[in-house]
C-alpha atoms as a PDB file:
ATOM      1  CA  UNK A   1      -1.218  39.175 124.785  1.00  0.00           C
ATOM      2  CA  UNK A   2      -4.498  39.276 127.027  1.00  0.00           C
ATOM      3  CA  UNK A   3      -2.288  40.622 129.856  1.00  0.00           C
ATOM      4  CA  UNK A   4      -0.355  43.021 128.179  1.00  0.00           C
ATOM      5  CA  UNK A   5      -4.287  44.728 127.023  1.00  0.00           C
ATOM      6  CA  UNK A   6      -5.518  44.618 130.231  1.00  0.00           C
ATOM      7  CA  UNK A   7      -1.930  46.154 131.883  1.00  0.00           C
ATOM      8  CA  UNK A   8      -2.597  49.057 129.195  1.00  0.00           C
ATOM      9  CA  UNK A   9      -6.255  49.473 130.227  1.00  0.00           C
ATOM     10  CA  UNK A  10      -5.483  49.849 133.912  1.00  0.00           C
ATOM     11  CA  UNK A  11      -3.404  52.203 133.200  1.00  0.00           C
ATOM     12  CA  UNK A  12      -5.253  54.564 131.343  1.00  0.00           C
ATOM     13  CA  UNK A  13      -8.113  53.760 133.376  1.00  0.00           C
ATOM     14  CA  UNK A  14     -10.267  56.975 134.766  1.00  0.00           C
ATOM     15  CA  UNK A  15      -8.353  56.447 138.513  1.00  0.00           C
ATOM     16  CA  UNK A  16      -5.118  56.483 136.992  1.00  0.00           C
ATOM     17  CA  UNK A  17      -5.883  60.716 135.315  1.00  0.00           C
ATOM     18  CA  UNK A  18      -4.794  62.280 138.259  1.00  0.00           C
ATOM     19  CA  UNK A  19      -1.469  60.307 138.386  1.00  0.00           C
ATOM     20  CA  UNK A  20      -0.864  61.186 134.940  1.00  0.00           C
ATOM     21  CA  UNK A  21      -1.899  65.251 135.962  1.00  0.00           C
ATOM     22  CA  UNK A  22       0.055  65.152 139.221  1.00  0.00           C
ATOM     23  CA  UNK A  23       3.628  64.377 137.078  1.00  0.00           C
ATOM     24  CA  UNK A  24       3.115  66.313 134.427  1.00  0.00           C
ATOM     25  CA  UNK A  25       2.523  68.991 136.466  1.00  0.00           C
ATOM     26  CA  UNK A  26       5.915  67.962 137.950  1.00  0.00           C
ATOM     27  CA  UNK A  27       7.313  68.358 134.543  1.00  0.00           C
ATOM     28  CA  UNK A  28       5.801  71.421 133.505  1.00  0.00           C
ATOM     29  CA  UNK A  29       7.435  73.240 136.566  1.00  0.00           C
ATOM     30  CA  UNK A  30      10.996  71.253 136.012  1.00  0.00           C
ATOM     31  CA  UNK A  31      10.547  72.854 132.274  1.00  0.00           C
ATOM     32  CA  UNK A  32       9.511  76.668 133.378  1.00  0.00           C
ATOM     33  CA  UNK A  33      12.512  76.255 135.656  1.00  0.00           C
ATOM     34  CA  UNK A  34      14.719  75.431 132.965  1.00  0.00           C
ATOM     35  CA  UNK A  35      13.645  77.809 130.840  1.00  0.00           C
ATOM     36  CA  UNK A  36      14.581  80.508 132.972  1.00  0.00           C
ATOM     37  CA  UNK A  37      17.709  78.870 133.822  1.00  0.00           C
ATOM     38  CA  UNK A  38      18.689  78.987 130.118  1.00  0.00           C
ATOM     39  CA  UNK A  39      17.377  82.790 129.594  1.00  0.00           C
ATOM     40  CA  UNK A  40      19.176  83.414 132.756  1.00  0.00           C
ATOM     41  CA  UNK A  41      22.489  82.552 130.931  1.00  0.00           C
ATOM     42  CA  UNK A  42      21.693  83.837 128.098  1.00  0.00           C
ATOM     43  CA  UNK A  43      21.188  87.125 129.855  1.00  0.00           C
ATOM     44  CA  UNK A  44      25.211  86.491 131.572  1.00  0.00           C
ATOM     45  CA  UNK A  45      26.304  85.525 128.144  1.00  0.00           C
ATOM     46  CA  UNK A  46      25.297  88.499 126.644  1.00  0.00           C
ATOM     47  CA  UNK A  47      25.752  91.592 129.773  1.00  0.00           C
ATOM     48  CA  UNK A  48      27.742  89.785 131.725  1.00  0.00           C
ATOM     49  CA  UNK A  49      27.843  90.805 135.285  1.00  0.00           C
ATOM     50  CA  UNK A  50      29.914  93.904 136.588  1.00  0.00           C
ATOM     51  CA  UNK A  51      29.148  93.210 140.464  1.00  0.00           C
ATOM     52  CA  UNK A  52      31.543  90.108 140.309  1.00  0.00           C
ATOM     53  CA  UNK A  53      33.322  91.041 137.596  1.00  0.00           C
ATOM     54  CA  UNK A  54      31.583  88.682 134.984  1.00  0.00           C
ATOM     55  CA  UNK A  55      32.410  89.911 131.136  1.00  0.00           C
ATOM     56  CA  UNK A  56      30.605  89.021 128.470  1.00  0.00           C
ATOM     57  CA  UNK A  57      31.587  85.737 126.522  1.00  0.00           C
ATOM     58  CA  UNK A  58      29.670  86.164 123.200  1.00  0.00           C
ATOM     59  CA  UNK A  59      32.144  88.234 121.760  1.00  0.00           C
ATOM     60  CA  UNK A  60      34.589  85.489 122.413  1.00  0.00           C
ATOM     61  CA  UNK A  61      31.947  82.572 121.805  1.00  0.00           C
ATOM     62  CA  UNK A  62      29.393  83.437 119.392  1.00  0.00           C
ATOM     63  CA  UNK A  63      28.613  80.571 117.965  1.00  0.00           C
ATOM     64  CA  UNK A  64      27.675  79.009 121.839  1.00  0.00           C
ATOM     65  CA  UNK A  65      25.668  82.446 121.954  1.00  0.00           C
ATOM     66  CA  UNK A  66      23.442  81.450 118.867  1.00  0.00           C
ATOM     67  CA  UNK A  67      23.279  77.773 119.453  1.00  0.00           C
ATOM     68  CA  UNK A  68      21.968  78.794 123.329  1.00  0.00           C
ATOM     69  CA  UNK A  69      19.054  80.967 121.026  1.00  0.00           C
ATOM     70  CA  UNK A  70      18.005  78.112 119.479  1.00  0.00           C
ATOM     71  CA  UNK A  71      17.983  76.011 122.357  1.00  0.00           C
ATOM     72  CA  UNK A  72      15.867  78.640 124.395  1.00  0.00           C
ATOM     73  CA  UNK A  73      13.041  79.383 121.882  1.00  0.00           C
ATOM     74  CA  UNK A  74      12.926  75.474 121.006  1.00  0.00           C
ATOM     75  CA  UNK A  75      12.962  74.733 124.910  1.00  0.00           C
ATOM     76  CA  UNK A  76      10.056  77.499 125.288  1.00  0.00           C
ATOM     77  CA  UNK A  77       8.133  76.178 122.019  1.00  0.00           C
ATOM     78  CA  UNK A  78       8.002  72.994 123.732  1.00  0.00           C
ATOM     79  CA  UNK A  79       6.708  74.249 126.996  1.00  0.00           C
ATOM     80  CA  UNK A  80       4.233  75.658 125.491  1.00  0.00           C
ATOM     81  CA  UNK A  81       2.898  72.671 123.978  1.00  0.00           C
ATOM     82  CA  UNK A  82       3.542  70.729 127.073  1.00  0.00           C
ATOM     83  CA  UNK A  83       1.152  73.370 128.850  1.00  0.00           C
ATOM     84  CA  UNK A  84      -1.456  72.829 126.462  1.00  0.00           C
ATOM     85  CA  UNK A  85      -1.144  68.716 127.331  1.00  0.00           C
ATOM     86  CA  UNK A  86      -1.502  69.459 130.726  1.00  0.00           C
ATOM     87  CA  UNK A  87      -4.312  71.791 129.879  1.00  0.00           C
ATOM     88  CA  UNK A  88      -5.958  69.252 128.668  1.00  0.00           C
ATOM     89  CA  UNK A  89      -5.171  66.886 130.620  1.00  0.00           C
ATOM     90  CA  UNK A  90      -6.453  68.771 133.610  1.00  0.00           C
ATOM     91  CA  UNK A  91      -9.847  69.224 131.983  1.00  0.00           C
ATOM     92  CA  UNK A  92     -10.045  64.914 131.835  1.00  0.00           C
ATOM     93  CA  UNK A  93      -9.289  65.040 135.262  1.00  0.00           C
ATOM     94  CA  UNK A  94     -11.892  67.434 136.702  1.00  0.00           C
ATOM     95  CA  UNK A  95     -14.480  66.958 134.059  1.00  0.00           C
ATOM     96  CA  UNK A  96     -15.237  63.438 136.127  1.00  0.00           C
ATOM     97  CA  UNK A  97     -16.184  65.275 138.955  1.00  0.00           C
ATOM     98  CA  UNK A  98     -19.371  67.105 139.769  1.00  0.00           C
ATOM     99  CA  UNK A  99     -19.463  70.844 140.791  1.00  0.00           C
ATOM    100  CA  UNK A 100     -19.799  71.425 144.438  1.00  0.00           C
ATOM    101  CA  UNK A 101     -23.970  72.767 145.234  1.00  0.00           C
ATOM    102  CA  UNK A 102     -23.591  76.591 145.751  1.00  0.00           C
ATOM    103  CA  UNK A 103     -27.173  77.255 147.642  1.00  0.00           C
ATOM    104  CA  UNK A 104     -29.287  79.703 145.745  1.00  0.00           C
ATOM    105  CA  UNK A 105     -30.779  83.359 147.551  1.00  0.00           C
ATOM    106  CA  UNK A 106     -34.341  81.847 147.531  1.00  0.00           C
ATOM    107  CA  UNK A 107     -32.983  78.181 148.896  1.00  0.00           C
ATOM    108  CA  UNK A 108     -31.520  80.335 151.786  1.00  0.00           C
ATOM    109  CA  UNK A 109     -34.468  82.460 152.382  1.00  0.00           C
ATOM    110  CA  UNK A 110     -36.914  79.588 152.834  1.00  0.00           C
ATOM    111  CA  UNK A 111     -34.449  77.528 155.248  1.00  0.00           C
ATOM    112  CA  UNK A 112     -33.031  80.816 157.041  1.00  0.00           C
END
């Protein structure tokens, strides 16, 4: 039991943040490319395309056509909420480091 503790205190351990940040920022970019994926056929599914002679489908399929709705503002609901985890996460990763030392006017004036 005393290893399986320590294994979960590594890994939330303050070196271990901005592994965490780097893949959910992998995530977060998989998801806004979904999302447009999804709005992108949404946007077929509905205009169709005349250029290569796409037609509409919802017509034909409109219960797909609603069921792709749902998916889309779900899928976008929980991007946003993902967002705000990375948010926040971001902030735990860059809250452990100090600011870099922007020299003052007056510092510059008495060493220039």
């Amino acid at each position: 039991m005393h290893q399986i503790t320590a294994r979960i205190s590594t890994l939330f351990s303050s070196s271990n943040f901005f592994f965490f940040f780097f893949f959910e920022q992998v995530v977060a970019y998989l998801m806004v490319t979904s999302v447009a994926a999804v709005a992108e056929i949404l946007y077929l599914a509905y205009n169709g395309d005349r250029d290569v002679s796409w037609s509409e489908v919802c017509s034909f399929y409109g219960k797909f056509c609603s069921r792709a709705k749902v998916a889309l503002v779900l899928h976008a609901l929980v991007l946003l909420c993902f967002l705000g985890l990375t948010l926040i996460s971001a902030y735990r990763v860059f809250s452990q480091y100090r600011p870099p030392c922007v020299p003052s006017k007056e510092a510059e004036l008495q060493n220039g």
